[in-house]
Protein backbone atom coordinates (compact mmCIF):
# COMPACT_ATOMS: atom_id res chain seq x y z
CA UNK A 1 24.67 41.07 12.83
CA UNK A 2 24.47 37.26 13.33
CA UNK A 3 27.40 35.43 10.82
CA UNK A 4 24.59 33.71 9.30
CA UNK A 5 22.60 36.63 8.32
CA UNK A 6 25.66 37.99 7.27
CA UNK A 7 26.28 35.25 4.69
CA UNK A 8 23.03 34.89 3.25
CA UNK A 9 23.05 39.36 2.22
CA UNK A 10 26.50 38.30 0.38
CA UNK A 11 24.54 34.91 -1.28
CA UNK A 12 21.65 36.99 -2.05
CA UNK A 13 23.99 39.01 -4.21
CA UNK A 14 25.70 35.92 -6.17
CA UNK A 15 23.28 32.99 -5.95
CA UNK A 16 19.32 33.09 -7.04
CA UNK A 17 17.51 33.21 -3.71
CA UNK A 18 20.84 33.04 -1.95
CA UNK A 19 20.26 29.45 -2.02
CA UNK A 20 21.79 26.22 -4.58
CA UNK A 21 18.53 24.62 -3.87
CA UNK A 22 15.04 26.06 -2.87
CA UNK A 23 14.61 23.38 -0.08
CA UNK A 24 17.44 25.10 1.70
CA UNK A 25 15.47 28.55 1.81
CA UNK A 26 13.75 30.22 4.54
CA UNK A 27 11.10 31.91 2.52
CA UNK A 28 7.94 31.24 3.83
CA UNK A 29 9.64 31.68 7.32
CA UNK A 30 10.58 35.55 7.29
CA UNK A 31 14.01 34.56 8.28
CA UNK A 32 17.33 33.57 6.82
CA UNK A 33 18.69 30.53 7.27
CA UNK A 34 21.68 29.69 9.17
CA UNK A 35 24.69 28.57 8.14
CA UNK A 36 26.28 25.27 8.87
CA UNK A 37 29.86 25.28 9.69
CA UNK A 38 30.44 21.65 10.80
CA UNK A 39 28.68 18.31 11.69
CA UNK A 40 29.28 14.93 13.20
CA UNK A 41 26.96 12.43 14.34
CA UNK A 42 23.30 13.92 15.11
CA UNK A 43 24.44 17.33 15.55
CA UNK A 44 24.97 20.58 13.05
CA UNK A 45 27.01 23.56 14.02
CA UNK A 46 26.30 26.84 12.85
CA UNK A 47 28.57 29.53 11.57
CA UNK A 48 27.45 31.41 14.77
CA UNK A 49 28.42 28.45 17.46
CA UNK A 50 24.74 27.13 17.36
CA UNK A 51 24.71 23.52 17.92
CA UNK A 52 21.08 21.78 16.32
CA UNK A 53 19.62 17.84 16.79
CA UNK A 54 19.53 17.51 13.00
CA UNK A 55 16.45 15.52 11.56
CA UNK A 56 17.17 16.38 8.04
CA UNK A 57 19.92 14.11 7.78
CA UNK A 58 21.73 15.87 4.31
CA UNK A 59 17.97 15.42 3.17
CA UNK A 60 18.28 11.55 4.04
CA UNK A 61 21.69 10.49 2.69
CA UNK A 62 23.28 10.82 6.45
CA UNK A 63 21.88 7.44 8.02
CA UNK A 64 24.66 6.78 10.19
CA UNK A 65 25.09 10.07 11.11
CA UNK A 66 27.16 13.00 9.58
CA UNK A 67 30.81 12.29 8.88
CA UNK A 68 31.04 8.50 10.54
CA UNK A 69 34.44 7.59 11.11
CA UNK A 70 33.92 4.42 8.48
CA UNK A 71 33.08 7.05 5.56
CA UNK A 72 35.47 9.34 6.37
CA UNK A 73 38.23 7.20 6.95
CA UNK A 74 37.65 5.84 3.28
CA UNK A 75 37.22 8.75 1.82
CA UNK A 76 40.87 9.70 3.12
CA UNK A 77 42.72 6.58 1.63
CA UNK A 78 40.63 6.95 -1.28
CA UNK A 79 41.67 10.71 -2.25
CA UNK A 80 45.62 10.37 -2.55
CA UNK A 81 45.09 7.89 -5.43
CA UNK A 82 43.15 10.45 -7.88
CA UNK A 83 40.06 12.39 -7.45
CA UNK A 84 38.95 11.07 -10.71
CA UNK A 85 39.81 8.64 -14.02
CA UNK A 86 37.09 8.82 -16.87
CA UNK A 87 37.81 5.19 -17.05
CA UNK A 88 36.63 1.69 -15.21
CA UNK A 89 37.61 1.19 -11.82
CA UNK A 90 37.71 -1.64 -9.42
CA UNK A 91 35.80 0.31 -6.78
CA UNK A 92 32.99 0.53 -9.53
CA UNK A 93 32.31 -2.68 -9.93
CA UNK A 94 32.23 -3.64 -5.99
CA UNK A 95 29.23 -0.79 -5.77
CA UNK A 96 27.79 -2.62 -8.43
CA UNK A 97 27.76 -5.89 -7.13
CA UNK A 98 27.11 -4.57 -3.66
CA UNK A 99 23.67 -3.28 -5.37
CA UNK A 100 22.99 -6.31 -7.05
CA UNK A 101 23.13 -8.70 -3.71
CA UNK A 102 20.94 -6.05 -1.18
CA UNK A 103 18.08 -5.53 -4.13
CA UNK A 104 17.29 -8.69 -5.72
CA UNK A 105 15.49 -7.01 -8.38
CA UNK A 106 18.37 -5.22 -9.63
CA UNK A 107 20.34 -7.54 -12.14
CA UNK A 108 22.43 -4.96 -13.24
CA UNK A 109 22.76 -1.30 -12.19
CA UNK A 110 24.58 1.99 -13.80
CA UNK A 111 26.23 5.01 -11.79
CA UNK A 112 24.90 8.51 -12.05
CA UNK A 113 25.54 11.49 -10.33
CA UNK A 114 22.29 12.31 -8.76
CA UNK A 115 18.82 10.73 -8.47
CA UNK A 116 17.60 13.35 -10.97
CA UNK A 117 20.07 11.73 -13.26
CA UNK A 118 18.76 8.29 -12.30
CA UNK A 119 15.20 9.09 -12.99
CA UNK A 120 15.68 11.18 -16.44
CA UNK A 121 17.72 8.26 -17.55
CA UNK A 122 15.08 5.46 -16.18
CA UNK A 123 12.16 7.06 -17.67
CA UNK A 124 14.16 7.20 -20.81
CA UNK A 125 14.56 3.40 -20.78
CA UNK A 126 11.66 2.64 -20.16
CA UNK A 127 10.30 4.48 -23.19
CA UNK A 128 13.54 2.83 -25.42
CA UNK A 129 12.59 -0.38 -24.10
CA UNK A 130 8.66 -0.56 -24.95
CA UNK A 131 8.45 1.99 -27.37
CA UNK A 132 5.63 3.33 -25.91
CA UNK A 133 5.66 7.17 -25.26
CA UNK A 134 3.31 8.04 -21.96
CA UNK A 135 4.16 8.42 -18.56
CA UNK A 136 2.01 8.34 -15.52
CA UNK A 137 3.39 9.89 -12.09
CA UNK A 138 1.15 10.41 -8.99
CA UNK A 139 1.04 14.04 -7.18
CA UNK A 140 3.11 15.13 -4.88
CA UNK A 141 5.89 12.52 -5.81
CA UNK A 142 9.10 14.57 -6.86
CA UNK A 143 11.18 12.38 -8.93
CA UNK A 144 13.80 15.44 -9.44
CA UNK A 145 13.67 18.47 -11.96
CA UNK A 146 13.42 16.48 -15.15
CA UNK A 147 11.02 18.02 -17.72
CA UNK A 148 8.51 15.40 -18.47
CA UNK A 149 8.48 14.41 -14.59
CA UNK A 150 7.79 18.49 -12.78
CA UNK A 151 4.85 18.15 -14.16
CA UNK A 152 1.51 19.06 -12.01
CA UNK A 153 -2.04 17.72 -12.28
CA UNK A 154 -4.47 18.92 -14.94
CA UNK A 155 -7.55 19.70 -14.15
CA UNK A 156 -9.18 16.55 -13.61
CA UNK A 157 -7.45 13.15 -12.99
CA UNK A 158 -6.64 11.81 -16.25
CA UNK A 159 -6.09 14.72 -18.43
CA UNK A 160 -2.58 15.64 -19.54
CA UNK A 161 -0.31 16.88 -16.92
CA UNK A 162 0.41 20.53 -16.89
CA UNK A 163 3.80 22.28 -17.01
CA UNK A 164 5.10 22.51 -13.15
CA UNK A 165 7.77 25.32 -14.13
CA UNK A 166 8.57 27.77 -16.26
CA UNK A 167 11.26 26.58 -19.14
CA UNK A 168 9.29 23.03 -19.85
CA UNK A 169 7.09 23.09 -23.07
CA UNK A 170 3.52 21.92 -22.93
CA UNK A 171 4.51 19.37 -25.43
CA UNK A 172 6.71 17.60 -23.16
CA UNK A 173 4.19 17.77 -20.27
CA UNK A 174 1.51 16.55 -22.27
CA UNK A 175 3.20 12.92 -22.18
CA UNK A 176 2.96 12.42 -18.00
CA UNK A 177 -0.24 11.44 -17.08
CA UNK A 178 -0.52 12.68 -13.46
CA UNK A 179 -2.96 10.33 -10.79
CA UNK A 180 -3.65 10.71 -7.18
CA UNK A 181 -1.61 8.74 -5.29
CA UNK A 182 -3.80 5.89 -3.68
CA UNK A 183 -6.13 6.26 -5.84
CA UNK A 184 -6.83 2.38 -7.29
CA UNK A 185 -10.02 3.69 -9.70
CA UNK A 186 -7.85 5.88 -11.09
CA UNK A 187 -5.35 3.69 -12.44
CA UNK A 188 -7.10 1.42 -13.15
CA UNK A 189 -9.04 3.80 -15.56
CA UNK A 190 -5.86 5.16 -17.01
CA UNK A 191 -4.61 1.98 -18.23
CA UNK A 192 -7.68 1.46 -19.33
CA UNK A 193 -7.92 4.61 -21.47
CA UNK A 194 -4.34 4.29 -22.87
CA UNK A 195 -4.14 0.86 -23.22
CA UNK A 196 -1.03 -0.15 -25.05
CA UNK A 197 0.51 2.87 -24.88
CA UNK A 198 1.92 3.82 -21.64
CA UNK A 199 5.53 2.89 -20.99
CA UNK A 200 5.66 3.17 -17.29
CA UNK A 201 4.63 4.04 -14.26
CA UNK A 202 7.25 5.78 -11.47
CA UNK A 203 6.70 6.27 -8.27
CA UNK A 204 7.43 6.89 -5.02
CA UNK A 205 6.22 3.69 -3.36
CA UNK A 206 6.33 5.51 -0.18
CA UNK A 207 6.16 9.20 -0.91
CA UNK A 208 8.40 11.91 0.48
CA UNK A 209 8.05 15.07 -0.52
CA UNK A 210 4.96 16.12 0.34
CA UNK A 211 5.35 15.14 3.88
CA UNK A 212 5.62 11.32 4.27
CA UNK A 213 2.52 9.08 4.21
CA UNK A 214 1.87 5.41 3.13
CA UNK A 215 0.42 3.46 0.54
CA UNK A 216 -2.98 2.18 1.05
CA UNK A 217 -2.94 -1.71 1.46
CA UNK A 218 -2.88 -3.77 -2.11
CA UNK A 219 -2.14 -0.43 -3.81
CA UNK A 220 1.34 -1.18 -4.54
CA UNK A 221 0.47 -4.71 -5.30
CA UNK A 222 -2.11 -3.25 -7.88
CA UNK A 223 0.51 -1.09 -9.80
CA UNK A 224 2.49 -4.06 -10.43
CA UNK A 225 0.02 -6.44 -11.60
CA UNK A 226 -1.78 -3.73 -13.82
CA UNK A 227 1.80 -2.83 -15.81
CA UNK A 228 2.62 -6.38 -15.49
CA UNK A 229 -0.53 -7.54 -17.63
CA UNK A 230 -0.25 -3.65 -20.12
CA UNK A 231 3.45 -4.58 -21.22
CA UNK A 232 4.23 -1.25 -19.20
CA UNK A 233 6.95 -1.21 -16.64
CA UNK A 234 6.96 -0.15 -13.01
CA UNK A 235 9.62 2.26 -11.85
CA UNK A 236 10.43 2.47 -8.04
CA UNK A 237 11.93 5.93 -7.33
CA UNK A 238 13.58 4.75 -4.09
CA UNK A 239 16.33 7.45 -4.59
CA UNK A 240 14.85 8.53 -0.76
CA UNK A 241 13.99 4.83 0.64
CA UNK A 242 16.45 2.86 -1.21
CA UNK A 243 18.60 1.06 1.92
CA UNK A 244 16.80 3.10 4.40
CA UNK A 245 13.20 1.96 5.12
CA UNK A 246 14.98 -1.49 4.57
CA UNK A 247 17.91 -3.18 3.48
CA UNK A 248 16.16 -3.63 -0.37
CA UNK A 249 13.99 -0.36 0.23
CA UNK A 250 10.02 -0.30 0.19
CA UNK A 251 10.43 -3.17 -2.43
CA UNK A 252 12.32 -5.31 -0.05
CA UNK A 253 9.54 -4.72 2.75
CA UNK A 254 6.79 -5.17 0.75
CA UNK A 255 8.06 -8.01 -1.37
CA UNK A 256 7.34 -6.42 -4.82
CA UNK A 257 9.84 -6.35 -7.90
CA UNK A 258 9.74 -3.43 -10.09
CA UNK A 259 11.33 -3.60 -13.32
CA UNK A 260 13.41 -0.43 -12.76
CA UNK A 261 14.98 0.79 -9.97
CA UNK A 262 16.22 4.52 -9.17
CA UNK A 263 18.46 4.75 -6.06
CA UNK A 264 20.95 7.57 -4.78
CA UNK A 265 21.27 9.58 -1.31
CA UNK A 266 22.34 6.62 0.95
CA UNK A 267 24.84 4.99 -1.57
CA UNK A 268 26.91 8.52 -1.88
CA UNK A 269 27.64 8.16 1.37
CA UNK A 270 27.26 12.07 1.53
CA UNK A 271 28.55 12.73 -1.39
CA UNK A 272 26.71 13.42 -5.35
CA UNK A 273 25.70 10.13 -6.28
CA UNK A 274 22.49 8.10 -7.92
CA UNK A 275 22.17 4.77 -9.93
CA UNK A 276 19.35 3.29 -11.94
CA UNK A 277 19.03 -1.14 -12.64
CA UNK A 278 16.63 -3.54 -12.83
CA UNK A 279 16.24 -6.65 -15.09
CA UNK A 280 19.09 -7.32 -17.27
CA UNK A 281 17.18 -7.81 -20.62
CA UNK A 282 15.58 -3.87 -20.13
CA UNK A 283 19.42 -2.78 -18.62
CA UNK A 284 20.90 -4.54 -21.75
CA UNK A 285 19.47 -2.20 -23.66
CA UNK A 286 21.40 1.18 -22.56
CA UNK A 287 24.28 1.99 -24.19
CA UNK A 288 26.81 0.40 -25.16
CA UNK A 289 25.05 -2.49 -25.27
CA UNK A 290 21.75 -0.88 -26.94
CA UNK A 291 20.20 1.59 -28.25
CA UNK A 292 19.03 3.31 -25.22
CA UNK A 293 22.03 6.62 -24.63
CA UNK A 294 22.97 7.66 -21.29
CA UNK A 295 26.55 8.71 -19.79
CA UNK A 296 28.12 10.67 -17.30
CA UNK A 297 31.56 11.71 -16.78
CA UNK A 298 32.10 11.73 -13.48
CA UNK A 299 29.75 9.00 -12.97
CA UNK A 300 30.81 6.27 -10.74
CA UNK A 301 34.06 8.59 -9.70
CA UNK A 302 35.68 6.78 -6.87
CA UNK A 303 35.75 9.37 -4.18
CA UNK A 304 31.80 8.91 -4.09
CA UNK A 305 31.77 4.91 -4.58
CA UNK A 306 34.37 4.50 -1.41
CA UNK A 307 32.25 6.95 0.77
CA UNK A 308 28.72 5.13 -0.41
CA UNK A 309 30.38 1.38 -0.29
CA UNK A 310 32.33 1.94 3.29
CA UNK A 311 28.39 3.57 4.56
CA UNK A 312 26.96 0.16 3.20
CA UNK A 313 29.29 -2.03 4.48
CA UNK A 314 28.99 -0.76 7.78
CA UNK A 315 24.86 -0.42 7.58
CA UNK A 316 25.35 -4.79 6.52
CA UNK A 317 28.54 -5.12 9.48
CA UNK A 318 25.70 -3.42 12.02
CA UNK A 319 22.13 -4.02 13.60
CA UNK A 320 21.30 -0.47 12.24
CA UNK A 321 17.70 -1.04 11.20
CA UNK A 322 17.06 -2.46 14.23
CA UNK A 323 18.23 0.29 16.40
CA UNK A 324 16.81 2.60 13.53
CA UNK A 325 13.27 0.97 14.56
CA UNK A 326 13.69 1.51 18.06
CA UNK A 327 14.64 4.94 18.11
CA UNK A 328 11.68 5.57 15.33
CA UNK A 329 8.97 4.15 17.39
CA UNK A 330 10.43 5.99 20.81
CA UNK A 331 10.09 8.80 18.65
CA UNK A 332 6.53 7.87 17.76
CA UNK A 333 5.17 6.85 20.72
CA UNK A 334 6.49 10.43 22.36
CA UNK A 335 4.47 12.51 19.86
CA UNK A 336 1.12 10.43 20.04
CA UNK A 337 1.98 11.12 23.97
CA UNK A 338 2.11 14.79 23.65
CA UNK A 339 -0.78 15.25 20.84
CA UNK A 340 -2.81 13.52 23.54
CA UNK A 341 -1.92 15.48 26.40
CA UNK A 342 -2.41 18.78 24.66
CA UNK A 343 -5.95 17.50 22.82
CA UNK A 344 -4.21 18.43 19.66
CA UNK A 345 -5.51 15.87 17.05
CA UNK A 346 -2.63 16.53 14.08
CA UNK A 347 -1.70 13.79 12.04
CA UNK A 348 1.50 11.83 12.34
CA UNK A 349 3.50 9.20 9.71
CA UNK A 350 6.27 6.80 10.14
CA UNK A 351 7.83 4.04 8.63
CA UNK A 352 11.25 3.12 10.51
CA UNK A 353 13.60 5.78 10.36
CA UNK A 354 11.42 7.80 8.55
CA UNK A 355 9.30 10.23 9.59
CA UNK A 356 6.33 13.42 9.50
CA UNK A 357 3.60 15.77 11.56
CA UNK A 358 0.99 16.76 9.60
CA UNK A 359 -0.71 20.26 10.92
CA UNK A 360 -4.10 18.65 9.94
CA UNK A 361 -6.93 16.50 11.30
CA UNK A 362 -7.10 14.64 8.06
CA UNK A 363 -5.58 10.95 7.59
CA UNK A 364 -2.97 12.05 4.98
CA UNK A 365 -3.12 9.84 2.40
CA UNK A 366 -1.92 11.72 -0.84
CA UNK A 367 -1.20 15.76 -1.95
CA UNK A 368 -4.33 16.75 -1.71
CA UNK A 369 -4.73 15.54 2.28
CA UNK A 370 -1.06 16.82 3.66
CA UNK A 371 -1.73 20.21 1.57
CA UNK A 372 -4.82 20.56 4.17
CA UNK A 373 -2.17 21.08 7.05
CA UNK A 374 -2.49 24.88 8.63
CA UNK A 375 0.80 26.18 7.87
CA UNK A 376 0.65 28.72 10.32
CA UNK A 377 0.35 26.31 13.34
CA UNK A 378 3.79 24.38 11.31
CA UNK A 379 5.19 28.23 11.19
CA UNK A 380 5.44 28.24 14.80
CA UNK A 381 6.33 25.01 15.70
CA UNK A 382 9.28 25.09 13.60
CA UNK A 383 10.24 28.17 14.81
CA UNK A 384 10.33 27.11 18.19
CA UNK A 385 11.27 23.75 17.74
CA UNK A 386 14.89 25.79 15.85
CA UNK A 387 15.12 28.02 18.88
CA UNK A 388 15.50 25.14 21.37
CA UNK A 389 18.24 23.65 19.01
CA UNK A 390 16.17 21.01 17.14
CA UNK A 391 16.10 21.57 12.99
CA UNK A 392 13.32 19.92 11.30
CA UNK A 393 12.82 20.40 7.43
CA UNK A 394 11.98 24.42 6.72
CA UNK A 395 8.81 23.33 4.90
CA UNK A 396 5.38 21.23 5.88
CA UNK A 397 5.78 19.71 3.16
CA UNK A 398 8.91 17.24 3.80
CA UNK A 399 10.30 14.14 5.60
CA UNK A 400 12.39 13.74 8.91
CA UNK A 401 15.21 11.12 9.29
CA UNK A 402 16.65 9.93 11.87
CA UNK A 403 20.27 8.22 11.86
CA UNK A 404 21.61 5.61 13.86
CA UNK A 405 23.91 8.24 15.48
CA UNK A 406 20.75 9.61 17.40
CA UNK A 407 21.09 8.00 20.80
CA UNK A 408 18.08 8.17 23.11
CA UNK A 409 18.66 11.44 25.26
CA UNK A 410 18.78 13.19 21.89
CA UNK A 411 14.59 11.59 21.33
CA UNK A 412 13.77 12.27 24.70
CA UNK A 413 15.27 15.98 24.16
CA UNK A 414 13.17 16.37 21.03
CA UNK A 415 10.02 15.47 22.59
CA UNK A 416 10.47 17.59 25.46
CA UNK A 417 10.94 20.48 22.82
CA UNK A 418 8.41 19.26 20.69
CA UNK A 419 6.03 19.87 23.94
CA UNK A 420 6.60 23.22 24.17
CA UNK A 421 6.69 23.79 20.46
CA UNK A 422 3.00 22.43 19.68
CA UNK A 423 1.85 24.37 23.15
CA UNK A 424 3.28 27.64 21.06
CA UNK A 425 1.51 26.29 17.93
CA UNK A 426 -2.19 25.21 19.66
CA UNK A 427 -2.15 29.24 20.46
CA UNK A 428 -1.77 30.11 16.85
């Protein structure tokens, strides 16, 4: 029996699912998953010798690669000094300000421990701050398993949201108004309906976990002038774009300034990290300055802020999004190629180092589009695509990354499997 298959019968017996998180299973795929044993650079080795082109990047923290010399080198003069304090550091503050200069609308910024953490605690402000009570979110944006944000659609667009797990009480659902993403009559109708009361919007400005698609243009621009002129605040969740589709994130690209801020994956480095900032007269008011509670232990522990700040540094020191660009659009430009040549009209998405293939004709513009793709086409593809050595997300429904540690052969050698991946898939 393969090592890996081995492993998961043992985690089946001690972990739910055999999995710590349910993007890590197999399900759907009527296979286990394999193991990882190592990684460095583009690559993943499995606990059965199997070397993979990884495109899931540590689910998009790993943009330079996994274990770059920079991180891990800081990591290792960072550990003999204490793996933790409870109490201020120096290495703190330098995240902080580090923050502060690459997103201009962050005046001041607070550690957490995961974007979940940085969400919870920013939809929390925002409530503190305007004393306002609703919510709206847009389907298919994830902004982590907080209560009032897993919250699905109701049955129309602007009724209450509905309960997206077992555990969460209507009641707390019943204060997230969920829209379609893209969909300018719709918010424009909410604020209309609830004017005065809603505290904020979140979002993904581009969303990534329902496969990875774009705003429409001016609908970003529209979110910002509508909370501007409510007294509501807008929340960017760019816990997955945040120094990654630029320097300052989607914000930074598209010159917009939301009051709040959520960030993680990138700024750990690899390792359990989020943050939350924006204006300092809405920051001022989490404690201890206000009245607005949030803490974490192990928040800001210094193992994490040398890994994320030595990642940084080196992302400013390099021409990374450049070269994260350029292997994007050689990336691009190979699948348009190959959809062509095999008359296969699917749908694909990128924004720099970000990408996705949607199984579907459609133009996927929100949930309701990418859920159109034929799974059993993606069932295929991903299977073969992981038997030529090339590991792509286990589920439709999520983003690729690529890392600056990708070099060209290691594009070309995706396409080429890629090729013979959507030939297996057109038969389906």
């Amino acid at each position: 029996m393969p090592i890996s298959e081995e492993l998961f019968e043992r985690a089946l017996r001690v972990i739910p699912g055999g999995v710590n998180s349910p993007v890590r299973a197999f399900r759907r795929l009527e296979r286990a998953p394999f193991f990882v044993a190592s990684a460095a650079g583009a690559y993943l080795r499995d606990e059965d010798g199997r070397q993979y082109i990884d495109y899931v990047g540590t689910w998009g923290p790993a943009i330079l690669g996994h274990a770059p010399q920079c991180v891990i080198s800081a990591v290792q003069a960072a550990v003999p000094a204490g793996l933790g304090y409870g109490t201020p550091t120096r290495i703190e503050v330098d995240m902080a300000e580090t923050v502060c200069r690459w997103v201009p609308s962050i005046e001041k910024v607070r550690m957490t421990n995961s974007g979940t953490e940085a969400t919870m605690s920013a939809v929390r402000l925002a409530r503190g701050y305007t004393g306002r009570k609703y919510i709206i979110k847009f389907a298919g944006c994830y902004h982590g398993h907080v209560d009032s944000l897993l919250v699905a659609a109701g049955s129309g667009a602007l009724t209450h949201g509905e309960p997206d797990s077992a555990g969460i009480p209507q009641e707390f659902a019943e204060l997230t108004l969920v829209l379609p993403y893209n969909d300018e009559a719709a918010v424009r109708q909410a604020f209309s309906l609830f004017a005065g009361q809603i505290a904020a919007i979140i979002v993904e400005p581009y969303p990534g976990n329902a496969g990875f698609y774009l705003p429409k243009p001016g609908f970003l621009e529209l979110l910002r002038e509508l909370t501007a002129a409510d007294g509501a605040l807008l929340i960017f969740d760019e816990v997955m774009t945040g120094f990654r589709i630029s320097p300052a994130g989607v914000q930074g690209k598209h010159g917009i300034t939301p009051d709040i801020t959520t960030l993680g994956k990138i700024i750990g480095g690899g390792l359990p990290v989020g943050a939350f900032g924006g204006r300092r007269e809405i920051m001022d008011c989490v404690s201890p300055l206000g009245a607005v509670y949030q803490a974490g232990t192990l928040s800001g522990n210094p193992i994490a802020m040398a890994a994320g700040l030595a990642q940084l540094r080196e992302l400013e020191r390099t021409d990374a999004y450049t070269r994260l660009e350029a292997l994007g659009a050689r990336l691009e430009e190979g699948m348009h190629r190959i959809l062509g040549d095999l008359a296969l009209p699917l749908t694909f998405k990128r924004s720099g180092s970000m990408f996705c293939l949607f199984f579907t004709q459609q133009d996927v513009v929100d949930l309701n589009t990418a859920t159109t793709a034929n799974f059993d086409m993606w069932r295929a593809y991903f299977l073969s695509m992981l038997e030529q050595g090339i590991y792509i997300a286990p589920s439709p429904y999520e983003t690729g990354f690529i890392s600056t540690a990708h070099t060209e052969a290691d594009i070309d050698a995706t396409l080429a499997a890629a090729a013979r991946a959507l030939a297996v898939a057109k038969a389906v």
